[in-house]
Protein backbone atom coordinates (compact mmCIF):
# COMPACT_ATOMS: atom_id res chain seq x y z
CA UNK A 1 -152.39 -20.01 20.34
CA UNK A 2 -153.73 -23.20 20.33
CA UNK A 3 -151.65 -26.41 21.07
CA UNK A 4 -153.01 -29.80 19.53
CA UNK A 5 -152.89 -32.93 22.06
CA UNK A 6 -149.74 -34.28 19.99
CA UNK A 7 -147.55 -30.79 20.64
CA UNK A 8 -148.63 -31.38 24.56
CA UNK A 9 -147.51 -35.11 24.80
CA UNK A 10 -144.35 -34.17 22.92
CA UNK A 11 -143.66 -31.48 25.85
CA UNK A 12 -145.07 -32.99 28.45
CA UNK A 13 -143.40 -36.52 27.52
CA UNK A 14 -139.94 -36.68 25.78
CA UNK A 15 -140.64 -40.88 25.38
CA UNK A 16 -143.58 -40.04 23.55
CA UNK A 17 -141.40 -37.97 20.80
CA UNK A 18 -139.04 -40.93 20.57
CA UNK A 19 -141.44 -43.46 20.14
CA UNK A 20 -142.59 -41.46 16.92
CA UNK A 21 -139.00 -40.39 15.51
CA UNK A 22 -138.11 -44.31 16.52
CA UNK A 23 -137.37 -46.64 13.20
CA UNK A 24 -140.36 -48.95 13.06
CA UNK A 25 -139.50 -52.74 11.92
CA UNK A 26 -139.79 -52.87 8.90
CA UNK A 27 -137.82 -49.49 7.83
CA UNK A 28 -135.44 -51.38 10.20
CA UNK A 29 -135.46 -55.10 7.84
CA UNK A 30 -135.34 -52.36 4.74
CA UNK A 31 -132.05 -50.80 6.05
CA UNK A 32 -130.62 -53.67 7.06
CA UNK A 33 -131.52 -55.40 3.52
CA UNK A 34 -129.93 -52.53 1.64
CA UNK A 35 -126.58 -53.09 3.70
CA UNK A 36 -126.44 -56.67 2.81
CA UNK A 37 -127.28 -55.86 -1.06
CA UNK A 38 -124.63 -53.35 -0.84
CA UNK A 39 -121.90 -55.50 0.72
CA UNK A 40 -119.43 -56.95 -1.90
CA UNK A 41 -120.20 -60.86 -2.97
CA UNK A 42 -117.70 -63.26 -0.99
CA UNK A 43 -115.98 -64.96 -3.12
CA UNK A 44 -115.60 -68.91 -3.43
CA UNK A 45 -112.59 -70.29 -1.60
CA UNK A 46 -109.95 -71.41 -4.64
CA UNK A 47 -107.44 -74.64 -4.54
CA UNK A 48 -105.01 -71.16 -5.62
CA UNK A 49 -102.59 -70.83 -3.21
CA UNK A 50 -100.04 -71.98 -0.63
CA UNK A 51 -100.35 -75.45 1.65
CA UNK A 52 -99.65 -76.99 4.52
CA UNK A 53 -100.42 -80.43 5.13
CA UNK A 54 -101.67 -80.26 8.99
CA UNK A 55 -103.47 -83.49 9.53
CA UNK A 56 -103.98 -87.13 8.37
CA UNK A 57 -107.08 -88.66 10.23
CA UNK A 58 -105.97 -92.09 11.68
CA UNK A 59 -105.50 -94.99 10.29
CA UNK A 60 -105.08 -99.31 10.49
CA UNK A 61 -101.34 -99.90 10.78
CA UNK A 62 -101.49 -102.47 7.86
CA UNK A 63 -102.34 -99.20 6.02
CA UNK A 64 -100.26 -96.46 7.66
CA UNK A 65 -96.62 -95.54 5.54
CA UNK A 66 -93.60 -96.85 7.50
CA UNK A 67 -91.55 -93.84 6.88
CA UNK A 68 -94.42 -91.31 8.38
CA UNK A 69 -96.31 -88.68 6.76
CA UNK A 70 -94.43 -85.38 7.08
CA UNK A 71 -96.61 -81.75 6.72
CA UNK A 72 -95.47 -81.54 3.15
CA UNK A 73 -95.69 -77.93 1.68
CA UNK A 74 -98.02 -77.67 -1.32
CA UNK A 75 -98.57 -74.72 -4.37
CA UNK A 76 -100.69 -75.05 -6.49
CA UNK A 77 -100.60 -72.28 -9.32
CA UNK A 78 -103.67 -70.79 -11.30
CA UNK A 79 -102.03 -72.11 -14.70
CA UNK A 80 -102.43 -76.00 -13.20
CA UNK A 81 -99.42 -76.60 -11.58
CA UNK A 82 -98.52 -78.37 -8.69
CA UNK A 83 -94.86 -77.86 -6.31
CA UNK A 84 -94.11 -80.05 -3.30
CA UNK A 85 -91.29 -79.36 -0.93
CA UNK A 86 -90.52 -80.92 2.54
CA UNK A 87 -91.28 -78.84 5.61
CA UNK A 88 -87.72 -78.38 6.37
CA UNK A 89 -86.78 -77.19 2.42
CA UNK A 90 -86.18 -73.42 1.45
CA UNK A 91 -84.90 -74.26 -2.15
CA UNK A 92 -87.18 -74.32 -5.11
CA UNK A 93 -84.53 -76.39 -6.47
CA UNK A 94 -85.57 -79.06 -4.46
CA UNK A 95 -89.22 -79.05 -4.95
CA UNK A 96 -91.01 -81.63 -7.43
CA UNK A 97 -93.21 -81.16 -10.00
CA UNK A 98 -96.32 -82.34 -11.45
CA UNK A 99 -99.65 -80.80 -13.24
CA UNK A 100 -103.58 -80.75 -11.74
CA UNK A 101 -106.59 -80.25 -13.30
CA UNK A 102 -109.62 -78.61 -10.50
CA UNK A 103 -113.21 -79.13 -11.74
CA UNK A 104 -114.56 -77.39 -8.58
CA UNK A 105 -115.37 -80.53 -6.81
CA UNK A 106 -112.67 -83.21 -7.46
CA UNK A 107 -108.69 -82.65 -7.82
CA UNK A 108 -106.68 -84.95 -10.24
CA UNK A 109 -102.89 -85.47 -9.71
CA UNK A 110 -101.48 -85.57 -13.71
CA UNK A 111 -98.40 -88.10 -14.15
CA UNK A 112 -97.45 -89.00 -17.22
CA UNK A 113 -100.75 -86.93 -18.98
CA UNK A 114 -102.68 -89.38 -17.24
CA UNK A 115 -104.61 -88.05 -14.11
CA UNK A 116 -104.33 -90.20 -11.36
CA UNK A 117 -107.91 -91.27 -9.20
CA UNK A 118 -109.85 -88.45 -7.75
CA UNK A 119 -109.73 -86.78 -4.72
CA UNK A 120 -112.94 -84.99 -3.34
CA UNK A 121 -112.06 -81.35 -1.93
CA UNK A 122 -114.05 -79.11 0.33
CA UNK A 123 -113.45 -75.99 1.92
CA UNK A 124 -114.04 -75.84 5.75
CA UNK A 125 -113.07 -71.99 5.61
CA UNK A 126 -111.28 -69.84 3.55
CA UNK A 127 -107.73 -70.91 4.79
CA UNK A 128 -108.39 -75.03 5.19
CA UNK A 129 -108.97 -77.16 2.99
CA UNK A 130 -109.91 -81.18 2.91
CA UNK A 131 -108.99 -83.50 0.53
CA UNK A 132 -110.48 -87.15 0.48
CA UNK A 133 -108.59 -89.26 -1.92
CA UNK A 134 -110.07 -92.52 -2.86
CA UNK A 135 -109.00 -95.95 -0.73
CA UNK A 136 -106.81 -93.14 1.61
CA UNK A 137 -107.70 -91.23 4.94
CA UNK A 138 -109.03 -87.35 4.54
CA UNK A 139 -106.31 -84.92 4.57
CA UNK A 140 -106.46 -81.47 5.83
CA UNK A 141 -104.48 -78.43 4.98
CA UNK A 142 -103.56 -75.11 5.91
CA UNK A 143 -103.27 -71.79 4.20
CA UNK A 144 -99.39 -70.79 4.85
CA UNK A 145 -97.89 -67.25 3.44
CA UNK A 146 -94.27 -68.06 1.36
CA UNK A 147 -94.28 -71.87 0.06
CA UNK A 148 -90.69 -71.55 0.89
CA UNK A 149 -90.79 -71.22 4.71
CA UNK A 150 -89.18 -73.11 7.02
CA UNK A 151 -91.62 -74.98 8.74
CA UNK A 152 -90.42 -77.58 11.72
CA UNK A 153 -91.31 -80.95 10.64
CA UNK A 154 -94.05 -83.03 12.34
CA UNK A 155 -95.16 -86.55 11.76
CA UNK A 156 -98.87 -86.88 11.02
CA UNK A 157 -99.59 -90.61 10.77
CA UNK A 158 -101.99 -91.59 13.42
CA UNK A 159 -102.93 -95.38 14.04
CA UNK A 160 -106.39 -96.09 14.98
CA UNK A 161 -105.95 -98.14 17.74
CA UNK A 162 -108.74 -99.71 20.36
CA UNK A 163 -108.01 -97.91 23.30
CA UNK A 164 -109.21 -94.04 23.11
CA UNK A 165 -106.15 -92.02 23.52
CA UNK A 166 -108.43 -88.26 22.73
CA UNK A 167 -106.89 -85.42 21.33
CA UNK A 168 -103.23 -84.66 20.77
CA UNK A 169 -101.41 -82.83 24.01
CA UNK A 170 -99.84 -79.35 23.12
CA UNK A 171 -96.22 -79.46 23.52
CA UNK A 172 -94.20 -77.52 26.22
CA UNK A 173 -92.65 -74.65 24.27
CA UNK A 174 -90.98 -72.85 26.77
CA UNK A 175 -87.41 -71.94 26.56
CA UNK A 176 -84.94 -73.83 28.97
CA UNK A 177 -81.74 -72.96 26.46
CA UNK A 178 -80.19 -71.71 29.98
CA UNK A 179 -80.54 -74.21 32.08
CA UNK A 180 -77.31 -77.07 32.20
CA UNK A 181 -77.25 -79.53 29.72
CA UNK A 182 -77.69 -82.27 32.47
CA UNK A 183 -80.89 -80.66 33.96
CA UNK A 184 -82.25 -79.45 30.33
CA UNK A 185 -83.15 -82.98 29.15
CA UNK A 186 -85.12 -83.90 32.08
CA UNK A 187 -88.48 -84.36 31.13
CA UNK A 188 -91.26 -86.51 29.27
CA UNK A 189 -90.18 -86.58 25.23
CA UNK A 190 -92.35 -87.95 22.60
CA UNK A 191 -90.09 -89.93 19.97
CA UNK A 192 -90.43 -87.32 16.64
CA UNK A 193 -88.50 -89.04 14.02
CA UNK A 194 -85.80 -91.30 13.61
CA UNK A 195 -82.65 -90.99 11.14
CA UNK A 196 -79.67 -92.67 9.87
CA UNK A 197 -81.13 -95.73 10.27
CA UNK A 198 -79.53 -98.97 8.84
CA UNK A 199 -82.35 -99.85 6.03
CA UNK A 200 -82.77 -103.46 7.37
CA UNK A 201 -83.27 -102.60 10.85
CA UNK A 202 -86.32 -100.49 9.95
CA UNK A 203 -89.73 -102.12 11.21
CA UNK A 204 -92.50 -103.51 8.70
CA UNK A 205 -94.82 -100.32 9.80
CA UNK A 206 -91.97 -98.29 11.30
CA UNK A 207 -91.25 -96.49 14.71
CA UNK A 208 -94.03 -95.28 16.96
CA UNK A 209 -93.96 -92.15 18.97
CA UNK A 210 -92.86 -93.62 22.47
CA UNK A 211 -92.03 -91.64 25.23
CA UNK A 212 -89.18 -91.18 26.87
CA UNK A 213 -89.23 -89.54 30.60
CA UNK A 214 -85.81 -89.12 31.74
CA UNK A 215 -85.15 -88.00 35.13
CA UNK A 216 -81.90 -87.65 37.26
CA UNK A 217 -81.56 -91.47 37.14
CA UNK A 218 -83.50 -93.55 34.34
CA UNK A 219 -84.45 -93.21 31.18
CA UNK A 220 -87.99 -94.87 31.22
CA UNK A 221 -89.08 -95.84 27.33
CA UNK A 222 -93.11 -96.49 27.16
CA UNK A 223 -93.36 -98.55 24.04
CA UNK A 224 -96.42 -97.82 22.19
CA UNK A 225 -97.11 -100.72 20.17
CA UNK A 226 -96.20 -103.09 23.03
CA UNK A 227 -98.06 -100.23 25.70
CA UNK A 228 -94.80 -101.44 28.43
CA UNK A 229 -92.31 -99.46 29.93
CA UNK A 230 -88.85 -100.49 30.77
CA UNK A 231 -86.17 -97.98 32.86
CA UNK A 232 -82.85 -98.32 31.79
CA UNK A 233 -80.10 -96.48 33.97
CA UNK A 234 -77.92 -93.43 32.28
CA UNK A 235 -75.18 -91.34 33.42
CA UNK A 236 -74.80 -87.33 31.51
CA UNK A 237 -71.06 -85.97 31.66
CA UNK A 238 -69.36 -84.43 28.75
CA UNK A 239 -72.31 -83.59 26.84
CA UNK A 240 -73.09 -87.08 25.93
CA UNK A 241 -75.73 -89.19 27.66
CA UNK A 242 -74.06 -93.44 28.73
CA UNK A 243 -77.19 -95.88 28.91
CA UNK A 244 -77.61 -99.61 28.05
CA UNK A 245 -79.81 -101.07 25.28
CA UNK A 246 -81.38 -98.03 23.93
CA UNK A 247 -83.54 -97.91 20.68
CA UNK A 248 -81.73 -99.82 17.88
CA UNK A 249 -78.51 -101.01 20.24
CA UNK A 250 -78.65 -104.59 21.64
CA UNK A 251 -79.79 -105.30 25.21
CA UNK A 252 -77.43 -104.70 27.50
CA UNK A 253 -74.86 -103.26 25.20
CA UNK A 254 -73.62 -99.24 26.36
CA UNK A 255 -74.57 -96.66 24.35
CA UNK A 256 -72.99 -93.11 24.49
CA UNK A 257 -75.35 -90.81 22.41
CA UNK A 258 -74.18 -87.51 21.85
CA UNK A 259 -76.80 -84.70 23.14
CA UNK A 260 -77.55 -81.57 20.73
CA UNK A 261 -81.14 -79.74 20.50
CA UNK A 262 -82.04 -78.47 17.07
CA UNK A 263 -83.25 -75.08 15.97
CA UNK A 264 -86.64 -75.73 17.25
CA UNK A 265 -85.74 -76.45 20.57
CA UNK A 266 -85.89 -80.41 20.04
CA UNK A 267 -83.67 -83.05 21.57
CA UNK A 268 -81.03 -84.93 19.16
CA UNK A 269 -79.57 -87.77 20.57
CA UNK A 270 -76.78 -89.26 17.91
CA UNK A 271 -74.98 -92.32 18.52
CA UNK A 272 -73.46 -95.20 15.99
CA UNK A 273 -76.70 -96.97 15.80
CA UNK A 274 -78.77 -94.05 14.45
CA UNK A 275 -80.34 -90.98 15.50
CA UNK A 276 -83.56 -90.26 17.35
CA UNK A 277 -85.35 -86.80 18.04
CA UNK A 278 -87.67 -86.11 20.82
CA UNK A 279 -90.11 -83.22 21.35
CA UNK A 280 -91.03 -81.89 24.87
CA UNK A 281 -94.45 -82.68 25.63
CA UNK A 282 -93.88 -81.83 29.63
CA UNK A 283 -90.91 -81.23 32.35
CA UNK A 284 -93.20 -83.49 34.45
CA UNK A 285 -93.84 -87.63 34.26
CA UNK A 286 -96.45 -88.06 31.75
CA UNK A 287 -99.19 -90.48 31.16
CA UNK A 288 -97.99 -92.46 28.13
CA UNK A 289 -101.67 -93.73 27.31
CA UNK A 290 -103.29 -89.85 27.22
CA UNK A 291 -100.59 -89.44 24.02
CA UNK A 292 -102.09 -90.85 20.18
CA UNK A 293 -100.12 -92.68 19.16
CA UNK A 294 -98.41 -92.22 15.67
CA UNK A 295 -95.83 -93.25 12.83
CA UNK A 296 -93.17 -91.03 13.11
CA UNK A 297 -90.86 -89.31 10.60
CA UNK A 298 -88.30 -91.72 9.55
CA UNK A 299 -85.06 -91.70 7.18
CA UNK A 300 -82.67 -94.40 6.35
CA UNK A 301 -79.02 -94.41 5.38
């Protein structure tokens, strides 16, 4: 029988027969185009949905809100309207209204039937979106599941200030619920948000995030604004935390605040002045100037 040269190199060379079964390039580019045309179209991001507010680029303090900028839950429904609740708010009862209109480019708040200036949107990704209101800083947000979580609150205003403080330091989130009370709020604390403070004691641009490192002695404040730190001495018995001239009381004065850490694991301090809580940022002494500094959440009486 005979055997043609092409039967011999397939016997005599097993590459051989897999270079001629082998896909050539283009079958390859047709295969692979045929996959793509057969994929489903991805569809366009939509405004539709659920919202977190997650960031508020920095701004000049003349132009910062004195009470903070909280990450406000947003939902915005297909038929044009628009629901706001705090972070902290589970109640739908509590959430305010308005209307929208969307042209695919712009979004228009509606008060009164008049829409209110424009705000440029784009989407990042499918689950952020950027809004750039006119005469304000660009605000990001965050795809969230149920507009009625519970979120933890966080203060977003950022100051643009000269020195460059970077990005913002992740939190320790580690549970110390078992440690002693006394040994529990030892630590560097970044200043969160202030509360049941008496309306004329509240600064033209509000608080700033200071610092607060407190150790088995001190409790060293580094101001922000005034980038100084001053130790004042404290004794912890009973639950309650003695100290002189803290936050709103007068130098010099004693001040017994009453320790309590909220759901979230954050420090309360109460006393008859007002109320101050502080998020763990380390169990350590921390650099004050590596921290940005902000406008934090505020509430009067």
């Amino acid at each position: 029988m005979c055997v043609s040269r092409v039967q011999r190199l397939q016997v005599c060379c097993p590459l051989f027969h897999e270079i001629r079964t082998r896909p050539t390039m283009i079958q390859k580019i047709r295969l692979a185009a045929c996959f793509l045309l057969s994929l489903p179209a991805r569809a366009e991001p939509t405004i539709v949905g659920n919202w977190e507010l997650s960031h508020v680029a920095p701004q000049a303090v003349e132009n910062t809100n004195p009470r903070g900028v909280a990450n406000t839950k947003f939902s915005l429904t297909a038929d044009g309207k628009l629901l706001t609740l705090a972070p902290d708010e589970t109640s739908l009862q509590k959430a305010g209204h308005a209307e929208y209109s969307f042209d695919g480019k712009q979004l228009f708040i509606i008060e009164s039937n008049r829409p209110g200036r424009p705000a440029k949107v784009s989407f990042p990704d499918d689950r952020t979106m950027v809004l750039m209101p006119q005469y304000e800083s660009p605000r990001t947000f965050k795809r969230i599941p149920e507009f009625t979580a519970k979120l933890e609150p966080k203060s977003l205003q950022l100051i643009v200030t000269k020195a460059d403080h970077g990005s913002e330091l992740p939190y320790d989130t580690a549970d110390y619920s078992r440690l002693p009370l006394a040994e529990r709020v030892k630590g560097s604390w970044e200043v969160v948000a202030y509360e049941n403070v008496p309306s004329g004691q509240m600064p033209p641009y509000g608080f700033t995030n200071d610092v607060w490192t407190i150790d088995g002695v001190n409790v060293t404040i580094a101001s922000r604004m005034l980038e100084r730190e001053e130790a004042v001495p404290f004794s912890f018995s009973g639950g309650q935390l003695q100290s002189s001239g803290l936050a709103l009381g007068q130098p010099g004065s004693k001040l017994a605040w009453k320790v309590n850490f909220d759901e979230w694991g954050r420090l309360v301090l109460d006393s008859e002045y007002c109320r101050v809580i502080l998020k763990l940022m380390s169990r350590q002494k921390l650099d004050p100037s590596r921290v940005p500094v902000k406008i934090v959440l505020l509430k009067t009486r």
